[in-house]
C-alpha atoms as a PDB file:
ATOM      1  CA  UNK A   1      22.990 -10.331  27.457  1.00  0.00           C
ATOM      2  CA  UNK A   2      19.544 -11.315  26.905  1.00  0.00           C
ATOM      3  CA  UNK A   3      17.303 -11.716  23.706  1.00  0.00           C
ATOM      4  CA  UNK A   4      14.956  -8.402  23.631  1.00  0.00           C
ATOM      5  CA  UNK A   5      11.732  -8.824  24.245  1.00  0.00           C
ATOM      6  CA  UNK A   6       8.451  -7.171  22.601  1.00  0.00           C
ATOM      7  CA  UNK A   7       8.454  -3.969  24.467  1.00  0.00           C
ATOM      8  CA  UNK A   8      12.282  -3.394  22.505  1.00  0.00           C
ATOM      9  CA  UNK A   9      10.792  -3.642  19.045  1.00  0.00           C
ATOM     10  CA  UNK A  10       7.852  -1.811  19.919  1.00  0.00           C
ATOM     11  CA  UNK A  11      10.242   1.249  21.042  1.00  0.00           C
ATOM     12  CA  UNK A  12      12.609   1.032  18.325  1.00  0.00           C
ATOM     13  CA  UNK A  13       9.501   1.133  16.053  1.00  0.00           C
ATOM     14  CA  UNK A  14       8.065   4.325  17.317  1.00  0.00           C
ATOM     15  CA  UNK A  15      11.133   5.789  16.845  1.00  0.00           C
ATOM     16  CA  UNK A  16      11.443   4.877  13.146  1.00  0.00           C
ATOM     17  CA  UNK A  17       7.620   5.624  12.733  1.00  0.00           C
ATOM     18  CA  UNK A  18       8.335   9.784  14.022  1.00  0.00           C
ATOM     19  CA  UNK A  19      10.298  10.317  10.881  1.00  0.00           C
ATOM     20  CA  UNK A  20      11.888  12.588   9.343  1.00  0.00           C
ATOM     21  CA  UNK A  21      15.073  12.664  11.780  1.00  0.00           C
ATOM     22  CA  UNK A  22      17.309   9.341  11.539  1.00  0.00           C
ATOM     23  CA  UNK A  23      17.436   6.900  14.721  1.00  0.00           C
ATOM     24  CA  UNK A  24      21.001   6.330  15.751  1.00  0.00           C
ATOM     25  CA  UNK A  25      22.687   3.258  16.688  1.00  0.00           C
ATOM     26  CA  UNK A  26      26.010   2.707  18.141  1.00  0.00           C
ATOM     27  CA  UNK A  27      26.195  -0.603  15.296  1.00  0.00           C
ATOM     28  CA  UNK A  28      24.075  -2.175  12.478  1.00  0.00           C
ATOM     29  CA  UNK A  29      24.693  -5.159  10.955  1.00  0.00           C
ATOM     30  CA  UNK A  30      22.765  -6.317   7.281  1.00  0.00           C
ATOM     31  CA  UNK A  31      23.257  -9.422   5.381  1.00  0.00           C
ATOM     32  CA  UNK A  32      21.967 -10.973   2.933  1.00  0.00           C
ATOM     33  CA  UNK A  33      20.911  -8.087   0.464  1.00  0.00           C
ATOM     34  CA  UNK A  34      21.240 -10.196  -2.944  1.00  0.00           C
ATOM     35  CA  UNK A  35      21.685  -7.365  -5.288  1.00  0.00           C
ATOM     36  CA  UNK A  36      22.199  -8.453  -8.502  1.00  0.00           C
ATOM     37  CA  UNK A  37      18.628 -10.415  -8.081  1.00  0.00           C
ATOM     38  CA  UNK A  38      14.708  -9.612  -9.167  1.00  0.00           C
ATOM     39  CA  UNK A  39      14.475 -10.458  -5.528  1.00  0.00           C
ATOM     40  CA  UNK A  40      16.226  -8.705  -3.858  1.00  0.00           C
ATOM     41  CA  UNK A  41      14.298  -5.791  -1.878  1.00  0.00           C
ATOM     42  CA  UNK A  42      16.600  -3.032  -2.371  1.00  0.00           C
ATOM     43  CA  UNK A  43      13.725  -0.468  -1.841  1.00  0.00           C
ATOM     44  CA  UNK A  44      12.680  -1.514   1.624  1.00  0.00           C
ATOM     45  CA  UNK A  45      16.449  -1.596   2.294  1.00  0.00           C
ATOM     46  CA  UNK A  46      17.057   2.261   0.905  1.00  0.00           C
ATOM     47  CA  UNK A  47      13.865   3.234   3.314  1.00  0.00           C
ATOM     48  CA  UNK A  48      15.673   1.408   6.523  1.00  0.00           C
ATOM     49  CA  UNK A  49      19.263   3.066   5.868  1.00  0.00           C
ATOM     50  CA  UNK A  50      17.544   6.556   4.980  1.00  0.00           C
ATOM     51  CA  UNK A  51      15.697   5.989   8.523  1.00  0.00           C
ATOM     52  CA  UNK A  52      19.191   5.253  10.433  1.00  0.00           C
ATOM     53  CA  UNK A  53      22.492   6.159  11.131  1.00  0.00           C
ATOM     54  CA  UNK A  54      25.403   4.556  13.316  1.00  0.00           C
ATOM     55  CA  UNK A  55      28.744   4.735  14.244  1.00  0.00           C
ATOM     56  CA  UNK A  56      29.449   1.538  12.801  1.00  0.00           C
ATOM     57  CA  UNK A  57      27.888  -0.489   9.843  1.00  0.00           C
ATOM     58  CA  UNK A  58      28.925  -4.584   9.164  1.00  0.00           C
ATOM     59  CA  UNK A  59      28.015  -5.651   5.639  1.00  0.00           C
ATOM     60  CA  UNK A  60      27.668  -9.733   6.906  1.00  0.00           C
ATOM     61  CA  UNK A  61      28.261 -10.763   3.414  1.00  0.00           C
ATOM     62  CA  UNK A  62      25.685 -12.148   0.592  1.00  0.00           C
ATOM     63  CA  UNK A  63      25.279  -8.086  -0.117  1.00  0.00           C
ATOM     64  CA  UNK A  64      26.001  -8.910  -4.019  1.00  0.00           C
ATOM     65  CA  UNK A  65      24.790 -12.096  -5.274  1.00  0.00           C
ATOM     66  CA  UNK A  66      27.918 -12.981  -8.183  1.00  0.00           C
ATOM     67  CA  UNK A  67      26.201 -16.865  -8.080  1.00  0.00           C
ATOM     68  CA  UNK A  68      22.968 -14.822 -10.033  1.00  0.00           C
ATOM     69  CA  UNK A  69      24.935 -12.411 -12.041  1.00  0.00           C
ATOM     70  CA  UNK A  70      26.956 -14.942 -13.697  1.00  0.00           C
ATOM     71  CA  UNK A  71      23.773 -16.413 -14.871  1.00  0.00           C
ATOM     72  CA  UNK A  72      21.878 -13.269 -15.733  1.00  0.00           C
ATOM     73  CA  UNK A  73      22.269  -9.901 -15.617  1.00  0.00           C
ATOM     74  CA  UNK A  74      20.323  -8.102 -13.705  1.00  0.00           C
ATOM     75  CA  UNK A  75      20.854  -4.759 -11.877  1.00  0.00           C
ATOM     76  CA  UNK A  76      17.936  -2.476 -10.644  1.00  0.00           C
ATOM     77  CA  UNK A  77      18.645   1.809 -10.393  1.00  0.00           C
ATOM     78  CA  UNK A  78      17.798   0.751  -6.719  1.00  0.00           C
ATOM     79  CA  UNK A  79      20.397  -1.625  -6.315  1.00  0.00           C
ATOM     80  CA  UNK A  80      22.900   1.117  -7.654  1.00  0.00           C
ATOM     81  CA  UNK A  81      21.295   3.709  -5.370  1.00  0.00           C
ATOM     82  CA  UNK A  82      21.640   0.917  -1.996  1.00  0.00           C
ATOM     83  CA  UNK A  83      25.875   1.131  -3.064  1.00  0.00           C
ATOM     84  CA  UNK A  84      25.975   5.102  -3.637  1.00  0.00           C
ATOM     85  CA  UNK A  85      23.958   5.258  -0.519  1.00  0.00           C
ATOM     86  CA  UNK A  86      26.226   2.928   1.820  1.00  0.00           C
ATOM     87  CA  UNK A  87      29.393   4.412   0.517  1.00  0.00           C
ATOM     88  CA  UNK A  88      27.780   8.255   1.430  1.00  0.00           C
ATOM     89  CA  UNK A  89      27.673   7.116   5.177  1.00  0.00           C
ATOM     90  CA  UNK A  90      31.518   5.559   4.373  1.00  0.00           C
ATOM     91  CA  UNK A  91      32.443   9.203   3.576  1.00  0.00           C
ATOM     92  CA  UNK A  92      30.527  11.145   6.317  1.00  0.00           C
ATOM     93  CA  UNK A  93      32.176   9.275   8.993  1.00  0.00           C
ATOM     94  CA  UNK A  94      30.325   5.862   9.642  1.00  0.00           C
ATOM     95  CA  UNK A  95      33.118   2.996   9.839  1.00  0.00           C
ATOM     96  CA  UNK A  96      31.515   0.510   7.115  1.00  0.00           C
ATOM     97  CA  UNK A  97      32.991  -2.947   7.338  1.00  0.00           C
ATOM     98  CA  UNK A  98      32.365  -5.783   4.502  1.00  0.00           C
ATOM     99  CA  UNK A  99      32.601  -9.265   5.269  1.00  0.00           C
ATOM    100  CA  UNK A 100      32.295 -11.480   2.226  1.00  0.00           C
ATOM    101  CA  UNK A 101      30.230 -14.203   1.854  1.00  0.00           C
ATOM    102  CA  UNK A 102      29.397 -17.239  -0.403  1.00  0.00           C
ATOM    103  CA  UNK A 103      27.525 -15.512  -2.933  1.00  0.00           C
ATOM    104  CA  UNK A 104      30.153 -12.446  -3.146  1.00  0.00           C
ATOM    105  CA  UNK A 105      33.179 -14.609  -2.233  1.00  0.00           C
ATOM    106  CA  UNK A 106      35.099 -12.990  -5.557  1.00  0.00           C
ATOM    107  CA  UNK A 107      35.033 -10.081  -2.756  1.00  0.00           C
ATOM    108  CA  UNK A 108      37.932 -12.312  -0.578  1.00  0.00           C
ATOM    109  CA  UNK A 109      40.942 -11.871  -2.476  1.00  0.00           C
ATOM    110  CA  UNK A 110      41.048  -8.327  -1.398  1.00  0.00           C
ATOM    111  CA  UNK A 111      40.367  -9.478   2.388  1.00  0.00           C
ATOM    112  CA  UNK A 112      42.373  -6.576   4.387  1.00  0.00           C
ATOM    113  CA  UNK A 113      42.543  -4.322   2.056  1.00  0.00           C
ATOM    114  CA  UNK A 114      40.205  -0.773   1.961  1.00  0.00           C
ATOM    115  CA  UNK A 115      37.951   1.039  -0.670  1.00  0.00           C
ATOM    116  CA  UNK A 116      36.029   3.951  -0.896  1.00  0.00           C
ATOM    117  CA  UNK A 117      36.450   4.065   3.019  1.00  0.00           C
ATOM    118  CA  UNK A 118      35.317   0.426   3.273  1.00  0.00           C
ATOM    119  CA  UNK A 119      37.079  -2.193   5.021  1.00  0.00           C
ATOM    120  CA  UNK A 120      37.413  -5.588   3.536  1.00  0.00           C
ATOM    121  CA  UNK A 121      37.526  -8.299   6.376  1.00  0.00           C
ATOM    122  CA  UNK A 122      36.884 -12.470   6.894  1.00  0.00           C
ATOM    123  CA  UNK A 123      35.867 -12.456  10.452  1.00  0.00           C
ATOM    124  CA  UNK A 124      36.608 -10.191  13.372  1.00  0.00           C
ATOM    125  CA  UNK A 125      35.536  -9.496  16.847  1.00  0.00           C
ATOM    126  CA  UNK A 126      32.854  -6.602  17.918  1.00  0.00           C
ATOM    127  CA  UNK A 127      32.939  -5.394  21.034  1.00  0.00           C
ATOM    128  CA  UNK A 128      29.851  -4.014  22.182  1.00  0.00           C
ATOM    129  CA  UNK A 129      29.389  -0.734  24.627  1.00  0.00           C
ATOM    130  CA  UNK A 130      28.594  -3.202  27.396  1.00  0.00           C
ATOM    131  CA  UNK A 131      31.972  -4.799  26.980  1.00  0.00           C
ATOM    132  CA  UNK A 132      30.454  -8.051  25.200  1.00  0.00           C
ATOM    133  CA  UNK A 133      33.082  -9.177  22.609  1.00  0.00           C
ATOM    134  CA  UNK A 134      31.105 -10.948  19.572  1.00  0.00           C
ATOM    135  CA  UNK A 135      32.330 -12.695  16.474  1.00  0.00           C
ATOM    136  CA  UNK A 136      31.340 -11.208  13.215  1.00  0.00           C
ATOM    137  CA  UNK A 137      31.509 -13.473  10.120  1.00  0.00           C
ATOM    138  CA  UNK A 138      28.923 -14.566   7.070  1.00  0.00           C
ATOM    139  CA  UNK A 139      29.055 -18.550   8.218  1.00  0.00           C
ATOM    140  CA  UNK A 140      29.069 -19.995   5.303  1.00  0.00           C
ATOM    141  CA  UNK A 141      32.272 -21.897   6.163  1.00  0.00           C
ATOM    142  CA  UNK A 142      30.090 -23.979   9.012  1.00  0.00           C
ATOM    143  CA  UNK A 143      27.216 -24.718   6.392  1.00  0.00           C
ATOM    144  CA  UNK A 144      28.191 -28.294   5.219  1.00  0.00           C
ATOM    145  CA  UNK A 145      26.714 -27.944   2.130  1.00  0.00           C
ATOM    146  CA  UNK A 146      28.981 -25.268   1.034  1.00  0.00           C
ATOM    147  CA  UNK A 147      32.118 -26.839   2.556  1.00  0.00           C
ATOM    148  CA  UNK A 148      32.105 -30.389   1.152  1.00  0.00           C
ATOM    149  CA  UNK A 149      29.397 -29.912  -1.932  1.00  0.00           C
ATOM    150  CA  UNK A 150      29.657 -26.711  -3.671  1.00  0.00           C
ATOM    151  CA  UNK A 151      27.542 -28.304  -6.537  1.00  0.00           C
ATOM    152  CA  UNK A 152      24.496 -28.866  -4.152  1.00  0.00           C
ATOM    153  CA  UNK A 153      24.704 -25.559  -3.243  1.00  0.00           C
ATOM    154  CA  UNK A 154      24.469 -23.871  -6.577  1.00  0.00           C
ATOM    155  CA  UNK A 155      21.559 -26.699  -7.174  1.00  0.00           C
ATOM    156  CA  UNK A 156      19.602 -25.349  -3.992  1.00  0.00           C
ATOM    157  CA  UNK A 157      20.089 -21.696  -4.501  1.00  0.00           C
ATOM    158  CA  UNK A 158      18.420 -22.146  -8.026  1.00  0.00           C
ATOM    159  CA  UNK A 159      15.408 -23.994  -6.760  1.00  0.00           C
ATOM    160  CA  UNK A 160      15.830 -20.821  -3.733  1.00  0.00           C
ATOM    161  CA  UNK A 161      15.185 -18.622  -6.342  1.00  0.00           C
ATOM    162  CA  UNK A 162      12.308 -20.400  -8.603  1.00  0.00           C
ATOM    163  CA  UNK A 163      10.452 -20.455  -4.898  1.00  0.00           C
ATOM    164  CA  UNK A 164      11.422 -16.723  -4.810  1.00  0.00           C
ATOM    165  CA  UNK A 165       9.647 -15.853  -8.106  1.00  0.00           C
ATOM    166  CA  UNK A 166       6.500 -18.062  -7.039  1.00  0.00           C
ATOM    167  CA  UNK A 167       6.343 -16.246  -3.864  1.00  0.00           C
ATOM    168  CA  UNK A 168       6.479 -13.135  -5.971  1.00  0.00           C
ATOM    169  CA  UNK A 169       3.555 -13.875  -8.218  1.00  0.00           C
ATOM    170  CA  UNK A 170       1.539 -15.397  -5.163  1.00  0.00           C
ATOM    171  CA  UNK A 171       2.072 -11.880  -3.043  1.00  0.00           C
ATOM    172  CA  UNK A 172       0.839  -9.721  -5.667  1.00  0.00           C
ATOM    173  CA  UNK A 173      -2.442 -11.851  -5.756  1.00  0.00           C
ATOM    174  CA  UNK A 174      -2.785 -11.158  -2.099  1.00  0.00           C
ATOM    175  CA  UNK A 175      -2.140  -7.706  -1.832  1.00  0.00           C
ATOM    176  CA  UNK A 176      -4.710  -7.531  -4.556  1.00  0.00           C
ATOM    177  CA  UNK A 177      -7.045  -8.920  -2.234  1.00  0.00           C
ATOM    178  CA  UNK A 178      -6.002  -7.613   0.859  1.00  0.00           C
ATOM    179  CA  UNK A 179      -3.845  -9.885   2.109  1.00  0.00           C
ATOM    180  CA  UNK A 180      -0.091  -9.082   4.047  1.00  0.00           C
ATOM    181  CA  UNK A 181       2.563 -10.651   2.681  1.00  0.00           C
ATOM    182  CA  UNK A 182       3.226 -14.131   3.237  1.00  0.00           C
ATOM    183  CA  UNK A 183       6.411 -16.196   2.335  1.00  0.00           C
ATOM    184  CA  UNK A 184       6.749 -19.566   1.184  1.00  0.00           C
ATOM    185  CA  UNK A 185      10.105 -20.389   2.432  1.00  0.00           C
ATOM    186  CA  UNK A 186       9.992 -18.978   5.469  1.00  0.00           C
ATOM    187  CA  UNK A 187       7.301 -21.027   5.882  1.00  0.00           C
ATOM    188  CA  UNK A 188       9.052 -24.447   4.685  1.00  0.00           C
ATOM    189  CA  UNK A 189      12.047 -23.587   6.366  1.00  0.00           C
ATOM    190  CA  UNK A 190       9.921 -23.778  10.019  1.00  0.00           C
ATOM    191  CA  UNK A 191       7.425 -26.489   9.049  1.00  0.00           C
ATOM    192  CA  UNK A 192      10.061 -29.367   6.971  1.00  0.00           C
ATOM    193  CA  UNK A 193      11.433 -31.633   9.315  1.00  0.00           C
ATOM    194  CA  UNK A 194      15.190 -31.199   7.749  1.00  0.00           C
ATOM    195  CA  UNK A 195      15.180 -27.671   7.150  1.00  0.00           C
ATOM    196  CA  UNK A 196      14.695 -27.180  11.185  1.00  0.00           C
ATOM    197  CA  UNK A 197      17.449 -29.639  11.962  1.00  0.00           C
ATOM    198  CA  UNK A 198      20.140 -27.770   9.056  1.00  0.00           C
ATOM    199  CA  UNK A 199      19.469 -24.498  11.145  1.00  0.00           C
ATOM    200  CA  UNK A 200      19.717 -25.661  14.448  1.00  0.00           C
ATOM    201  CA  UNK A 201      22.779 -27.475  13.445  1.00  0.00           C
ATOM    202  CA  UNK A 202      24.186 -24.074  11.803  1.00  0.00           C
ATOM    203  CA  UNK A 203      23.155 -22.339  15.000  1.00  0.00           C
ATOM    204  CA  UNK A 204      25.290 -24.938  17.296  1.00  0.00           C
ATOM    205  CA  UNK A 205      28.425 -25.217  15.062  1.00  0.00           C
ATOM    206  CA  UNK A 206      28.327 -20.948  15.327  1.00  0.00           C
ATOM    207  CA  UNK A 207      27.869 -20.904  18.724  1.00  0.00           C
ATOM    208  CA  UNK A 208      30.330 -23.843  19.638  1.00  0.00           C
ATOM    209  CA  UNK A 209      32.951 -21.938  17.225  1.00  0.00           C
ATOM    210  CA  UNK A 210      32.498 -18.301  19.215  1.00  0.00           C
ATOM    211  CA  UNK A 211      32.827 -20.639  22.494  1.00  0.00           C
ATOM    212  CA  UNK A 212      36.536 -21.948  21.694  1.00  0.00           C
ATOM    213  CA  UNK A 213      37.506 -18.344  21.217  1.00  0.00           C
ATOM    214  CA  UNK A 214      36.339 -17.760  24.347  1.00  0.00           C
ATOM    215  CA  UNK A 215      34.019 -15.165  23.295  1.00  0.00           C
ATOM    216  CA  UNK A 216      30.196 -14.014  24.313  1.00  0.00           C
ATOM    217  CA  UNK A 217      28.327 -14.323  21.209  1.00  0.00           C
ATOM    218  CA  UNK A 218      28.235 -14.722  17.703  1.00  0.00           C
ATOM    219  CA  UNK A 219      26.744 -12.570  15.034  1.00  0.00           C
ATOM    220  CA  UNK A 220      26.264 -14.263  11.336  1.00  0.00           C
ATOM    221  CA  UNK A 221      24.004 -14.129   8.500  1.00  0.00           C
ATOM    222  CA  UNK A 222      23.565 -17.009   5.454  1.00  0.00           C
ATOM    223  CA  UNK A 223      21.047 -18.479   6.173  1.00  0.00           C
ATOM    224  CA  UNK A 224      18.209 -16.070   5.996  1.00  0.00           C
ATOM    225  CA  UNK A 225      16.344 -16.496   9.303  1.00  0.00           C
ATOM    226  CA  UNK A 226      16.673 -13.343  12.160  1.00  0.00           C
ATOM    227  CA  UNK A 227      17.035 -14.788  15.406  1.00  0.00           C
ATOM    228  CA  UNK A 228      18.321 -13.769  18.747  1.00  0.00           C
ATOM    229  CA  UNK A 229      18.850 -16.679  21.415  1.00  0.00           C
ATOM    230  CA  UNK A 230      21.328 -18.213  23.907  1.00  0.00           C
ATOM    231  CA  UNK A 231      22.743 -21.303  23.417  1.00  0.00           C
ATOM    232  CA  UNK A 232      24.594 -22.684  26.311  1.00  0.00           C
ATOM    233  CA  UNK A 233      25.120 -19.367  27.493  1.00  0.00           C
ATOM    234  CA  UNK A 234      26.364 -18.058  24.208  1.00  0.00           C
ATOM    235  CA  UNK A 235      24.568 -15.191  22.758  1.00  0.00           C
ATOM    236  CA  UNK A 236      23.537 -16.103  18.702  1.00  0.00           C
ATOM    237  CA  UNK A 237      22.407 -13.395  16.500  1.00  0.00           C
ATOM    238  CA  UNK A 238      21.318 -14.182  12.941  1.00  0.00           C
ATOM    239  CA  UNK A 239      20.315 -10.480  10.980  1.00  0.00           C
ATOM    240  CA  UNK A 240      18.250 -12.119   8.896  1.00  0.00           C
ATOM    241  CA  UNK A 241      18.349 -10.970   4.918  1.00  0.00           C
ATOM    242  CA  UNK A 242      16.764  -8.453   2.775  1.00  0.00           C
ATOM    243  CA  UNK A 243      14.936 -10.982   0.138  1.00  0.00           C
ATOM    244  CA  UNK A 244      11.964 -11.905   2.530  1.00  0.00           C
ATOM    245  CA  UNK A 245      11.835 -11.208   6.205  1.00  0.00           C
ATOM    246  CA  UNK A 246      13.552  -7.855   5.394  1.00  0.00           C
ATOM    247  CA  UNK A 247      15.450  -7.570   9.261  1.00  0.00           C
ATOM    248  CA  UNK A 248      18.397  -6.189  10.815  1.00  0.00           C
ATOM    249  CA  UNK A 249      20.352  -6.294  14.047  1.00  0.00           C
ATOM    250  CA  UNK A 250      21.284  -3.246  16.193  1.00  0.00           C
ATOM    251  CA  UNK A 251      23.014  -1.848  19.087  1.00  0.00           C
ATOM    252  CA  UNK A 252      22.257   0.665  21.602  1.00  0.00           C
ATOM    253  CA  UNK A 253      23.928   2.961  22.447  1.00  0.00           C
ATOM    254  CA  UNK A 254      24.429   0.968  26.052  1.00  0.00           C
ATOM    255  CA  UNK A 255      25.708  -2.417  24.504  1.00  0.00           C
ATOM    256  CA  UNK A 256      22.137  -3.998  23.910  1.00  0.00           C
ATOM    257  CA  UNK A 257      21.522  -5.831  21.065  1.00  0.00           C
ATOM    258  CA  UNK A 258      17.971  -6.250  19.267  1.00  0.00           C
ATOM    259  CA  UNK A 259      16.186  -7.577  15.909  1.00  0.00           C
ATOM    260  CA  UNK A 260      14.487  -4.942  13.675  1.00  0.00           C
ATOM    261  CA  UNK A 261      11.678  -6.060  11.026  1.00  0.00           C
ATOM    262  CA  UNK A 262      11.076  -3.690   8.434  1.00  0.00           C
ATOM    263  CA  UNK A 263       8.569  -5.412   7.203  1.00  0.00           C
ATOM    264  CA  UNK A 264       6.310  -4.822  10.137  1.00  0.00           C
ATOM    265  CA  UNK A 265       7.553  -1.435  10.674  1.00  0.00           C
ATOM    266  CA  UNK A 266       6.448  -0.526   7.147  1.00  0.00           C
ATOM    267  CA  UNK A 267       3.189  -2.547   7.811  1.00  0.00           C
ATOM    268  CA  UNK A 268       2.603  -0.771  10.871  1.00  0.00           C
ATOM    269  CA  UNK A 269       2.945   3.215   8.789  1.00  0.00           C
ATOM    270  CA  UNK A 270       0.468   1.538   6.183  1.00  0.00           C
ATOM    271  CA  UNK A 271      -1.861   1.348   8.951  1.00  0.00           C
ATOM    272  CA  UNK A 272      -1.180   4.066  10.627  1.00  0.00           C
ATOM    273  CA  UNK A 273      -1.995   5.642   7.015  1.00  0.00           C
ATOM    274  CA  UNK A 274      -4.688   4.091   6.835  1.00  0.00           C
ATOM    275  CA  UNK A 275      -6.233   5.199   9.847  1.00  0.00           C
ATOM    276  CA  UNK A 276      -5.811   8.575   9.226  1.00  0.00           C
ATOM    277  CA  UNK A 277      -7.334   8.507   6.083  1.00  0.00           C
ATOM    278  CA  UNK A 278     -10.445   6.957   7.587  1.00  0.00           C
ATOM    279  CA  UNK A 279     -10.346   9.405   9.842  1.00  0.00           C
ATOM    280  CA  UNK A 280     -10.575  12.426   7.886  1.00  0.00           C
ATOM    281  CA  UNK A 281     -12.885  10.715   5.813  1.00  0.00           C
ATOM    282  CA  UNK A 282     -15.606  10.173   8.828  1.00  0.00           C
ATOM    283  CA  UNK A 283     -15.139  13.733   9.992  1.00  0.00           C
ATOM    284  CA  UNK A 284     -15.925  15.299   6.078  1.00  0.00           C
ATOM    285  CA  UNK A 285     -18.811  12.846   5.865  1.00  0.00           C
ATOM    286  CA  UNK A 286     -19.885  13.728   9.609  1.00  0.00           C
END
């Protein structure tokens, strides 16, 4: 199984872009959602779900941030509207399965257990329509930082945010001017030295872990970067988070696995927009 290339997202964009009838995937996974934050792009995440449907949905974990709430309250009518909405495809048929992560880990005492038509679960194995059998967990457990200093964790994730709210005040200035949206810590997370070697090390330890069970691939979130790539012949899929890059993984419905930005879908209506207006515009004033 091989990462997708261009013409994939290009494809799977059109599609969206047709509206009003929902795509269909066999699976989607999301991760990383963070309500219960101001940053947290619950809006963006209501459009995506509204534009899909699928037989299966994985909840990768991080989808409530407790860390955040036990600081501050803070819960957006969007953020209630994301639950009501995911819990809706729970009833009408679409097998939703939550797996827990760091930031919602008050969610794994009830590991096993089902509510509202939503199954509670640490880690399990997906098997694709191609036959590829994947291993489906948050991956917190194989980020060092969280294993042996929980302290340095909550440390990071407030400096995490403060970036967060910087990025938010610098992205209004842009789209004032113009500008697409540009984030901070994506950026720092590509460009510092250490940052690159923490993922690549997260990416190996996943990878390495899905190889002693003797299965294909791995499919995590935590640590907010989408990626697709082999890794000694072990497929690793990352689905990215819904705080910046705004991505999620899906399957065909023949077993193939791909990345899908919502940012650039949603970029690519504005323009779309856009160019109609213009349009209509030259032909009144013609």
């Amino acid at each position: 199984m091989n990462a997708p290339d261009n013409r994939h997202f290009d494809n799977i964009s059109k599609s969206l872009l047709k509206k009003p009838k929902p795509l269909r995937f066999r699976t989607i996974w999301i991760s990383d959602v963070h309500l219960g934050t101001s940053g947290c792009q619950a809006k963006r995440l209501l459009e995506f779900l509204k534009a899909t449907e699928s037989d299966k949905l994985y909840l990768v974990g991080d989808i409530v941030d407790g860390w955040q709430l036990k600081r501050r309250w803070y819960w957006h009518q969007t953020h209630n509207d994301v639950v009501q909405l995911v819990m809706k495809k729970a009833k009408k048929g679409t097998k939703v399965i939550f797996v827990p992560g760091n930031h919602d880990e008050v969610v794994r005492q009830f590991i096993g257990l089902n509510f509202g038509g939503i199954k509670i679960r640490d880690e399990l194995v997906h098997t694709t329509a191609n036959g590829k059998r994947m291993l489906v967990l948050h991956g917190d457990r194989f980020d060092g930082v969280i294993a042996c200093a929980k302290w340095l964790a909550y440390v990071g994730d407030t400096l995490y945010t403060m970036i967060l709210k910087f990025n938010q005040i610098f992205n209004i200035w842009r789209a004032r001017v113009g500008l697409p949206y540009w984030s901070l810590s994506q950026y720092l997370k590509l460009k510092v030295k250490n940052a690159v070697s923490y993922i690549t090390s997260f990416e190996d330890a996943l990878a390495e872990e899905a190889r002693k069970q003797n299965l294909d691939g791995v499919i995590c979130g935590h640590i907010h970067k989408a990626e697709i790539r082999d890794i000694n012949g072990i497929l690793y899929c990352n689905d990215g988070d819904w705080v910046e890059s705004l991505t999620a993984l899906v399957e065909d419905e023949v077993g193939e696995l791909h990345l899908v930005d919502w940012h650039e879908i949603m970029l690519r209506w504005e323009q779309r927009q856009f160019a109609k207006k213009d349009s209509v515009l030259s032909t009144a004033t013609a």
